[in-house]
N, C-alpha and C. Protein backbone atom coordinates (compact mmCIF):
# COMPACT_ATOMS: atom_id res chain seq x y z
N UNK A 1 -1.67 7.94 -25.79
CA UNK A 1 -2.28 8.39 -24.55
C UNK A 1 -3.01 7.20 -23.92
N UNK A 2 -2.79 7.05 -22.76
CA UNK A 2 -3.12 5.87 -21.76
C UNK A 2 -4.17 6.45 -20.78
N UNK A 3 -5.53 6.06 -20.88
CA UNK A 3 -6.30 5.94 -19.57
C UNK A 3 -6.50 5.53 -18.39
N UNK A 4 -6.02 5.46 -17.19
CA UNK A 4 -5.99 4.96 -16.23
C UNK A 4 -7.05 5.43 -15.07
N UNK A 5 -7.64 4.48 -14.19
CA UNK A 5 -8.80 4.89 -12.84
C UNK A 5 -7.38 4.72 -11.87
N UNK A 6 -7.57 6.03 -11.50
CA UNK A 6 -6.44 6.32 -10.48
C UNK A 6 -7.43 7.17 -9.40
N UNK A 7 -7.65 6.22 -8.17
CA UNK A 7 -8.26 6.65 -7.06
C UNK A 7 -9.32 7.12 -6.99
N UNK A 8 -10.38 5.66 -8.58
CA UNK A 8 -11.65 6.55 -8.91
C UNK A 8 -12.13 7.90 -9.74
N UNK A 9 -10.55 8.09 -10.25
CA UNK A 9 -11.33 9.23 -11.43
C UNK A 9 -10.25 8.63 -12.29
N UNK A 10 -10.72 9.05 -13.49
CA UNK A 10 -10.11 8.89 -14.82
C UNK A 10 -8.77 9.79 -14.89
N UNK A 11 -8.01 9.18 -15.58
CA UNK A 11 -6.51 10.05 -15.54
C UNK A 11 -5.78 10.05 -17.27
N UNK A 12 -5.34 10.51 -17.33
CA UNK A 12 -4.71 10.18 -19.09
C UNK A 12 -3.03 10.42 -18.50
N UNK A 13 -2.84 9.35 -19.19
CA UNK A 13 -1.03 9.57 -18.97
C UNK A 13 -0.56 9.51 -20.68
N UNK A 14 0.52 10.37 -20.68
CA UNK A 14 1.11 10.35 -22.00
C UNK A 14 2.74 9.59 -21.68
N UNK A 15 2.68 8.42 -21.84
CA UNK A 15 3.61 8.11 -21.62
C UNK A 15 4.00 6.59 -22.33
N UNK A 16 5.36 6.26 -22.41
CA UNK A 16 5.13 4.77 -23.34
C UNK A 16 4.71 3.15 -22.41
N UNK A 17 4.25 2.64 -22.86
CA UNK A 17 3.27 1.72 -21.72
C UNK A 17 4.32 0.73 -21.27
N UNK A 18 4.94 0.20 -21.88
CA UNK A 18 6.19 -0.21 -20.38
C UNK A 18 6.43 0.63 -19.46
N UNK A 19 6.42 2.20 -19.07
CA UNK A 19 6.72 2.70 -18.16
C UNK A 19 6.22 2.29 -16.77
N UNK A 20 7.07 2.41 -15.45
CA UNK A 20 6.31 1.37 -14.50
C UNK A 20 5.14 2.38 -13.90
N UNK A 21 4.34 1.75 -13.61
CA UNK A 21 3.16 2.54 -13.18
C UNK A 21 3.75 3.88 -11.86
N UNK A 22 4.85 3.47 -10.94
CA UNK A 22 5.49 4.17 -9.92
C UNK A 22 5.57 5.90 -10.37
N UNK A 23 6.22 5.45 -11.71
CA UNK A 23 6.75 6.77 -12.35
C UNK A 23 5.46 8.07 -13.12
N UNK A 24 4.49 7.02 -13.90
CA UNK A 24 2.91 7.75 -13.95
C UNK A 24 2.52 8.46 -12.75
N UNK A 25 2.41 7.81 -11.88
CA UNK A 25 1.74 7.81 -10.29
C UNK A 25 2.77 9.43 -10.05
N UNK A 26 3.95 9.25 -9.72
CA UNK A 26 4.80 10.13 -8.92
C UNK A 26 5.31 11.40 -10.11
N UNK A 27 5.42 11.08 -11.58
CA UNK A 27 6.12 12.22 -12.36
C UNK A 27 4.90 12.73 -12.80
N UNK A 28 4.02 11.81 -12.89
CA UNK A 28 3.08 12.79 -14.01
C UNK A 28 1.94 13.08 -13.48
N UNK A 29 1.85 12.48 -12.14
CA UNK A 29 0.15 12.98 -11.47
C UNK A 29 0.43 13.52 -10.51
N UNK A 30 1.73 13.36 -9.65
CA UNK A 30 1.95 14.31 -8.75
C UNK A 30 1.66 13.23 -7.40
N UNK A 31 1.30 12.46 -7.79
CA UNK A 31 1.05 11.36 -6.21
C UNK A 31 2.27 10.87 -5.70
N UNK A 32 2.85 11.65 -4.91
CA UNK A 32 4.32 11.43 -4.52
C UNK A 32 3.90 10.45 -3.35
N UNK A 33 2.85 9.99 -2.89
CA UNK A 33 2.99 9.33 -1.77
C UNK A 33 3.02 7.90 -1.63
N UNK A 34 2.95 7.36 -2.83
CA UNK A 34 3.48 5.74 -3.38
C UNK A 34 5.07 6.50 -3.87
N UNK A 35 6.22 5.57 -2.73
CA UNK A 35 7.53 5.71 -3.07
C UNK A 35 8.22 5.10 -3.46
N UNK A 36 9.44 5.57 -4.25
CA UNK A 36 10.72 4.66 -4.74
C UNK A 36 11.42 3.66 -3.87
N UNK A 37 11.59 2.54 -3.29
CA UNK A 37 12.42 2.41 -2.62
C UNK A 37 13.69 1.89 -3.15
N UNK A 38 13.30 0.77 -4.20
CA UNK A 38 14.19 -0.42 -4.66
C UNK A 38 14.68 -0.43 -6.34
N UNK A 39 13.30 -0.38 -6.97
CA UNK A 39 12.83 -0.47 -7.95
C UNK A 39 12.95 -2.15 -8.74
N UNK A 40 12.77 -3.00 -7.54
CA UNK A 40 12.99 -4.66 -8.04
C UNK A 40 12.00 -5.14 -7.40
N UNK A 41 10.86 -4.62 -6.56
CA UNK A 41 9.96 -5.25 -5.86
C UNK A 41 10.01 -6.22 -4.67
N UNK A 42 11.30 -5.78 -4.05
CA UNK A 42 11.56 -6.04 -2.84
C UNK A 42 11.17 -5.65 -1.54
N UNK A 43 11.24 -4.22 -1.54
CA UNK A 43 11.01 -3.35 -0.81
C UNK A 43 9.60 -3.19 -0.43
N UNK A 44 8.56 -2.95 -0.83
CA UNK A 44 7.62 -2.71 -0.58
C UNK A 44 6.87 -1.35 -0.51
N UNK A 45 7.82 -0.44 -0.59
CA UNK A 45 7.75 1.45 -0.52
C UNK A 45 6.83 1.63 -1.45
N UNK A 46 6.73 1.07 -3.03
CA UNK A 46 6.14 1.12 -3.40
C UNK A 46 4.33 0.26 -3.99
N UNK A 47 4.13 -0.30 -2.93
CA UNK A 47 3.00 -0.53 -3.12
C UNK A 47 1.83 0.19 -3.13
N UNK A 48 0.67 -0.19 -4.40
CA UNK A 48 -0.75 0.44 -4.38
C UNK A 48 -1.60 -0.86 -4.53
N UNK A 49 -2.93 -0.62 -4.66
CA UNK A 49 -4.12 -1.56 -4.92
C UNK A 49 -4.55 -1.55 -6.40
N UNK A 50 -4.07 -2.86 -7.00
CA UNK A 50 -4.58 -2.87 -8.48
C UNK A 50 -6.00 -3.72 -8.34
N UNK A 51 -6.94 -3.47 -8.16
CA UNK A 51 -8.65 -4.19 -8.32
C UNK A 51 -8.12 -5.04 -6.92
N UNK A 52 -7.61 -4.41 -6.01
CA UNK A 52 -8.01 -4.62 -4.90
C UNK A 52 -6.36 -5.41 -4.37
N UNK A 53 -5.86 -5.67 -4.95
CA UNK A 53 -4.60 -6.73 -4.42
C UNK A 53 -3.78 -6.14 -4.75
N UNK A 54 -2.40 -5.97 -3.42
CA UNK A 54 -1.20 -4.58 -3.14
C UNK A 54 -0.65 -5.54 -4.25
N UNK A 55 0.40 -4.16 -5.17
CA UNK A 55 0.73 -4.63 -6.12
C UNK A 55 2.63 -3.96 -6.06
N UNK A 56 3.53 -3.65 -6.47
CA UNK A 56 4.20 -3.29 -6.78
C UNK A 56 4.35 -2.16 -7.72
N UNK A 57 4.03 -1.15 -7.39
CA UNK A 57 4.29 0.12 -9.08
C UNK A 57 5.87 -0.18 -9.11
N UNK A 58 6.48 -0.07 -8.77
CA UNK A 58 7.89 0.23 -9.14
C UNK A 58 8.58 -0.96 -10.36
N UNK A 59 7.58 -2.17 -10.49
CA UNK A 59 7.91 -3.26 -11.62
C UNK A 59 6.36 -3.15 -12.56
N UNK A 60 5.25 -2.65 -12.14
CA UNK A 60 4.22 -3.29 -12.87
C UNK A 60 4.26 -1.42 -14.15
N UNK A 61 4.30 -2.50 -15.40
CA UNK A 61 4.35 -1.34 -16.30
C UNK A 61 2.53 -0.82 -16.71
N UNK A 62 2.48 0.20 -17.02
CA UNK A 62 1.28 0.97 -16.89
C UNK A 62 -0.25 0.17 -17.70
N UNK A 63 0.45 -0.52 -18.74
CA UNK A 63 -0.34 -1.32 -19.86
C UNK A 63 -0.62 -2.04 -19.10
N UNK A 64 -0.26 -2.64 -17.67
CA UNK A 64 -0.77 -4.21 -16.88
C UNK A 64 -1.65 -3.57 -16.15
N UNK A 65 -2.49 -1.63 -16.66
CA UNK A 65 -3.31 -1.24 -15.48
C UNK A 65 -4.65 -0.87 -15.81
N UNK A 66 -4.56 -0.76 -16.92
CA UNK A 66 -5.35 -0.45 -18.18
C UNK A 66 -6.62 -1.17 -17.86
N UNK A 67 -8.21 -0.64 -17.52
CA UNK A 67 -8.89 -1.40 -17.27
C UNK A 67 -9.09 -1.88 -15.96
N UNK A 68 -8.15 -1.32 -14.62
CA UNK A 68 -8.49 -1.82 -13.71
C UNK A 68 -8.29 -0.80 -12.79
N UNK A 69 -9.18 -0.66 -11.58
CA UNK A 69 -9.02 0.15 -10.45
C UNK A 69 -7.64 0.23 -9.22
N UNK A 70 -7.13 1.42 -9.79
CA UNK A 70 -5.72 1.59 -8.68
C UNK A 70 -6.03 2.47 -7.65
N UNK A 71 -6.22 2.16 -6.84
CA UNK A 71 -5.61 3.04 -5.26
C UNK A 71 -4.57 3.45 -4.97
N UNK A 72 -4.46 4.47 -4.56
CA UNK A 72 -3.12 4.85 -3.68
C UNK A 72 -3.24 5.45 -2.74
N UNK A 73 -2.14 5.60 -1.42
CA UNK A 73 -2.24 5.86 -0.14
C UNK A 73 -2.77 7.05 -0.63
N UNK A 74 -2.90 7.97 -1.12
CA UNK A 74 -3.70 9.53 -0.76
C UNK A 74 -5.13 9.12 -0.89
N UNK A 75 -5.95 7.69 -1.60
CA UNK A 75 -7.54 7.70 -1.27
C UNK A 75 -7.54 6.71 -0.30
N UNK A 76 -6.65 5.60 0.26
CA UNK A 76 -6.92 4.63 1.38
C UNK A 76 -8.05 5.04 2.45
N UNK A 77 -7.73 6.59 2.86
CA UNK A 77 -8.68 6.45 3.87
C UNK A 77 -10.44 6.58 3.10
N UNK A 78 -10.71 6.87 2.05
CA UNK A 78 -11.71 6.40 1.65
C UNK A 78 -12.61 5.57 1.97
N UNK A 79 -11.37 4.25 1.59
CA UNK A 79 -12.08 2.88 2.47
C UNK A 79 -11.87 2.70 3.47
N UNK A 80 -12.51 2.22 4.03
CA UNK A 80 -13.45 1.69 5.71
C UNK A 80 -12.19 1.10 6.29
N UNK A 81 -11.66 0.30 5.93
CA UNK A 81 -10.92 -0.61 6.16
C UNK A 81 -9.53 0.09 6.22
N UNK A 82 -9.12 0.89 5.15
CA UNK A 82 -7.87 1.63 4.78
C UNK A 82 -7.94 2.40 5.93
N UNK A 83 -9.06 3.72 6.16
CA UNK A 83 -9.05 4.56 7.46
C UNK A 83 -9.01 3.90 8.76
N UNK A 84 -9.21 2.45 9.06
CA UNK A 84 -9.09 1.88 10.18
C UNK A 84 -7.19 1.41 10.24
N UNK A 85 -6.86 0.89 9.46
CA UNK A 85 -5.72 0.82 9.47
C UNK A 85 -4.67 2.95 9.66
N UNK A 86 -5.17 3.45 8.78
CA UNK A 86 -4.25 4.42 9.00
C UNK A 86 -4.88 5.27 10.62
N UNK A 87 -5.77 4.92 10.96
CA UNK A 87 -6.24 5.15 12.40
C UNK A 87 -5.39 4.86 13.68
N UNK A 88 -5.73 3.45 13.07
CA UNK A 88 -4.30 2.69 14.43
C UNK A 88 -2.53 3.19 14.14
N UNK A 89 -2.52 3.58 12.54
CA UNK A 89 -1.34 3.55 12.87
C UNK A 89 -0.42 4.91 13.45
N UNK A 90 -1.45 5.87 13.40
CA UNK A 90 -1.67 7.13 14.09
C UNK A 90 -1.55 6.98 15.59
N UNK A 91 -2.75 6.25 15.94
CA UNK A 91 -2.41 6.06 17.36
C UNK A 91 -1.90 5.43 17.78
N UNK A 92 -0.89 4.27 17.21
CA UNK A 92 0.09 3.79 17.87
C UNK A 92 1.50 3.96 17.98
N UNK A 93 1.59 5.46 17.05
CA UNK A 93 2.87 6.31 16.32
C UNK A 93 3.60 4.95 15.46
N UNK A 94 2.98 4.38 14.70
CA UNK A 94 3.90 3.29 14.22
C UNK A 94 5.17 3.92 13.27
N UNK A 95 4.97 4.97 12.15
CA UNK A 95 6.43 5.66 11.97
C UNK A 95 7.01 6.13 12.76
N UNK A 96 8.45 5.76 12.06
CA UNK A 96 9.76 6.39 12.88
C UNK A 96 10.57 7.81 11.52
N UNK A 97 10.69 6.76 10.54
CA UNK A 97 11.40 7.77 9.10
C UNK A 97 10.28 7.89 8.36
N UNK A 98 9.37 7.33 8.63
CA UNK A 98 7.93 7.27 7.42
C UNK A 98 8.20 6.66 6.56
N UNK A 99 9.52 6.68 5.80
CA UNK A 99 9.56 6.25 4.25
C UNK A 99 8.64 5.17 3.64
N UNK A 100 8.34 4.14 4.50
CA UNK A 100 8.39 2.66 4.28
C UNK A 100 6.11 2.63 4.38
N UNK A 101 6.11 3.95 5.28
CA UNK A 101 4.91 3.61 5.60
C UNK A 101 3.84 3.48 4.28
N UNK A 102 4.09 4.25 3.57
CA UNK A 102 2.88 4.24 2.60
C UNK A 102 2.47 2.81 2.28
N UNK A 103 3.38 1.92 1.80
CA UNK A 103 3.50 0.86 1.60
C UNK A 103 3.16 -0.18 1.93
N UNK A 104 3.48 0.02 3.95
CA UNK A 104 2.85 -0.83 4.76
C UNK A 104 1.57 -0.47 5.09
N UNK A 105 0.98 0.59 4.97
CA UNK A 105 -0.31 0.80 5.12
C UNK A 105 -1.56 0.04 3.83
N UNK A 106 -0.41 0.06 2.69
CA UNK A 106 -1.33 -0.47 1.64
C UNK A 106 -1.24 -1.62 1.71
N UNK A 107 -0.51 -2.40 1.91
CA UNK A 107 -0.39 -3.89 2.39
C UNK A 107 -1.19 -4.02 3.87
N UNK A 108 -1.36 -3.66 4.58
CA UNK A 108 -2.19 -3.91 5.74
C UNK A 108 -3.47 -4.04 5.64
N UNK A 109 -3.61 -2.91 4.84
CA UNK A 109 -5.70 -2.32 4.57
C UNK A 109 -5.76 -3.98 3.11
N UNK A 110 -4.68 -4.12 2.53
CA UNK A 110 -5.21 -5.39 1.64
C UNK A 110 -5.10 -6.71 2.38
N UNK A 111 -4.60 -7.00 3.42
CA UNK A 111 -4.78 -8.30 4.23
C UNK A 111 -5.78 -8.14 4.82
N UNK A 112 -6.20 -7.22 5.85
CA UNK A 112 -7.27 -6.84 6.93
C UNK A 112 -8.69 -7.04 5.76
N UNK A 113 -8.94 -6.40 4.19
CA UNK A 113 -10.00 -6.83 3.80
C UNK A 113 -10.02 -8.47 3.05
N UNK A 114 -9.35 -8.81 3.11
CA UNK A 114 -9.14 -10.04 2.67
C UNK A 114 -8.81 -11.40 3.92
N UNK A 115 -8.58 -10.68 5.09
CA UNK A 115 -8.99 -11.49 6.55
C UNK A 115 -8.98 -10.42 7.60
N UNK A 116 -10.16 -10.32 7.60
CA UNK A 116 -10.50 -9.60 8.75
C UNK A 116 -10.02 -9.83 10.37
N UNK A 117 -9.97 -11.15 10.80
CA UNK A 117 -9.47 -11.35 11.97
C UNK A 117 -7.97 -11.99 11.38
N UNK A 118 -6.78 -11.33 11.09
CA UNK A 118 -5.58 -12.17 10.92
C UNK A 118 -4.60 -12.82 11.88
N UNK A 119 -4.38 -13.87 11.70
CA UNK A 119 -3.05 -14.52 12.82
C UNK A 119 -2.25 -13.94 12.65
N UNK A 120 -1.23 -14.27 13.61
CA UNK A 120 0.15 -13.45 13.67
C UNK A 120 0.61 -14.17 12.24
N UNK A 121 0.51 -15.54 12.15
CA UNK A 121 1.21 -16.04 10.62
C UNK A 121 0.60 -15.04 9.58
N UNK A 122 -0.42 -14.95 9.39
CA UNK A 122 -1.21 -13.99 8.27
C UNK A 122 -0.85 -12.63 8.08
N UNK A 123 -0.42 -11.90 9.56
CA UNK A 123 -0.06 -11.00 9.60
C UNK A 123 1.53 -10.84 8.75
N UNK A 124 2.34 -12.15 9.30
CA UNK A 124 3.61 -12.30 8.52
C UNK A 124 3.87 -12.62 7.59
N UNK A 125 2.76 -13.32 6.88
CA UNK A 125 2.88 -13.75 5.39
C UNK A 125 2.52 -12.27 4.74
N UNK A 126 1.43 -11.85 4.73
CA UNK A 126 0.78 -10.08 4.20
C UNK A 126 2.27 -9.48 4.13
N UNK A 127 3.10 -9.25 5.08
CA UNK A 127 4.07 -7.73 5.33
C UNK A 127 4.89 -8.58 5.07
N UNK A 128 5.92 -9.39 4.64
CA UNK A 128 6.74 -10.06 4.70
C UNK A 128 7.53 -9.26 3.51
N UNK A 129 7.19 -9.01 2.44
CA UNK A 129 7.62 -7.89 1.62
C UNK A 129 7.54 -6.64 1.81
N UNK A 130 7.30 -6.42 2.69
CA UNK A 130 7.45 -4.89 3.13
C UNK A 130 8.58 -4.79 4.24
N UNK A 131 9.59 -3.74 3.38
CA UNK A 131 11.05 -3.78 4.23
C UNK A 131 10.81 -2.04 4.87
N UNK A 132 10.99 -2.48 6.85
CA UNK A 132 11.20 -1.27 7.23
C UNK A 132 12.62 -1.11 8.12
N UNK A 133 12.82 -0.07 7.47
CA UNK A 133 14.49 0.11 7.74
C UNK A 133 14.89 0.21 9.25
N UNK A 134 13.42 1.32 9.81
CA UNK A 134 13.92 1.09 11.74
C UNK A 134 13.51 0.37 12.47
N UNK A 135 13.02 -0.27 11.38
CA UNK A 135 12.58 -1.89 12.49
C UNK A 135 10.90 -1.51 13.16
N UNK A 136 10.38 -0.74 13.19
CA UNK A 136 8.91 -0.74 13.40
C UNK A 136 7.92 -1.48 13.37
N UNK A 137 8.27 -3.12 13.12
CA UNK A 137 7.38 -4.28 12.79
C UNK A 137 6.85 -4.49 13.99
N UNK A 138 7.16 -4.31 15.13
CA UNK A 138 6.48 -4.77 16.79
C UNK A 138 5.28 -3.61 16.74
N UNK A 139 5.24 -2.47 15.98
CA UNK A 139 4.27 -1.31 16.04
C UNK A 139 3.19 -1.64 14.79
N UNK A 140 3.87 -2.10 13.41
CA UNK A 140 2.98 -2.27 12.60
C UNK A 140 2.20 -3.70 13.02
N UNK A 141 2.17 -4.69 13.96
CA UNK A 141 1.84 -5.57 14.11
C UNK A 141 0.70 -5.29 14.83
N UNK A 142 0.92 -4.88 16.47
CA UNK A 142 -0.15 -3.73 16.94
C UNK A 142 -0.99 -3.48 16.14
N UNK A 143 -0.93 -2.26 15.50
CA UNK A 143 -1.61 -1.73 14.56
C UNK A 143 -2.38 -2.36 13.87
N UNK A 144 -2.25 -3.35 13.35
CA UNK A 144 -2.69 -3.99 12.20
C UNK A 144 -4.03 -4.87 13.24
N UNK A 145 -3.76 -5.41 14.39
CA UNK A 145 -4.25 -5.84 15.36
C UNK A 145 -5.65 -5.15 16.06
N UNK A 146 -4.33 -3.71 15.66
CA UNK A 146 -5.88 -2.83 16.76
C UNK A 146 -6.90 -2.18 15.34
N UNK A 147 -6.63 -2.43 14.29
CA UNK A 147 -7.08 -2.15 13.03
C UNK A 147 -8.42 -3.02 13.08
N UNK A 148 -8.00 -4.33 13.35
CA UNK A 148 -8.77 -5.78 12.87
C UNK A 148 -9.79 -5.89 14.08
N UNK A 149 -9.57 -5.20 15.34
CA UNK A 149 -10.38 -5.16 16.65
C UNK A 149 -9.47 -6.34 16.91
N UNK A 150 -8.77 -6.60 17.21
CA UNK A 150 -8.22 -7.85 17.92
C UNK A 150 -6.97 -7.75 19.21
N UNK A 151 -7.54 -8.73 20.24
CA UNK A 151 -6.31 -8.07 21.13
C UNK A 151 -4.76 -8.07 20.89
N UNK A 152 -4.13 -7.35 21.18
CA UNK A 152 -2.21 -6.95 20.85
C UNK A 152 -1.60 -8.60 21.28
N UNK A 153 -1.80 -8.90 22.02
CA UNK A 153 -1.07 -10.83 21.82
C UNK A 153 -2.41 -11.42 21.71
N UNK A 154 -1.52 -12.39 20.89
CA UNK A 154 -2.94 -13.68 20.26
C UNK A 154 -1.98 -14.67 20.63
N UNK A 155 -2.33 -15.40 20.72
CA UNK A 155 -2.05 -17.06 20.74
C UNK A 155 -1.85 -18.21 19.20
């Protein structure tokens, strides 16, 4: 039996500790909202916050969690930063299929606290692993923009 801080409370998973954290998260706690996309860490569908930096569940096995604080999109808006991002991305309708969003929201709220005012490069280095299938990057960019207080073109 494995202890894990999953979104600030304690969790017990019975499961063998190579399992990737994706599958804890989605089979056994019910947090369907970190998703499958790839399962090679390409994609980005599945990203959460391991002690603060978006991580991959779909490769990181549960033993690499042991001891450290995970987030997932169902507490983001918690933080300050997370609810400002899923704010804008509300009001800027940035989904089209959703699939992709959880992902990009957790990658956004971890660049925005780690640079608060980001360049468009910063913005593209952060999401650059995050694959969205209908092309929504001109909306998550926005967003991420009107997240940070910053105007929609920068220089």
């Amino acid at each position: 039996m494995t202890t894990l801080n999953i979104n600030g409370k304690s969790r017990k998973i019975n499961l063998p500790s190579d399992t990737p954290l994706l599958w804890a998260l989605r089979d056994q706690l019910g947090l369907t909202g970190t998703k499958y996309g790839c399962g090679m860490a390409v994609c980005g569908a599945c990203t959460v916050h391991i002690d603060g930096e978006p991580t991959r569940a779909c490769v990181t096995p549960i033993s690499a969690a042991v001891g450290k604080k995970i987030v997932t999109i169902e507490a983001i808006e918690q933080d300050q930063t997370g609810k400002k991002v899923q704010d804008a991305w509300l009001n800027l309708g940035v989904p089209q299929c959703g699939y992709c969003q959880a992902g990009q929201v957790m990658a956004a709220t971890a660049l925005l606290k780690n640079h608060p005012q980001p360049s468009d490069a910063d913005i593209d280095k952060a999401m650059s692993g995050n694959l969205c299938r209908c092309g929504t990057y001109p909306r998550i960019r926005a967003a991420i923009k009107q997240a940070a207080g910053l105007p929609e073109v920068q220089s």
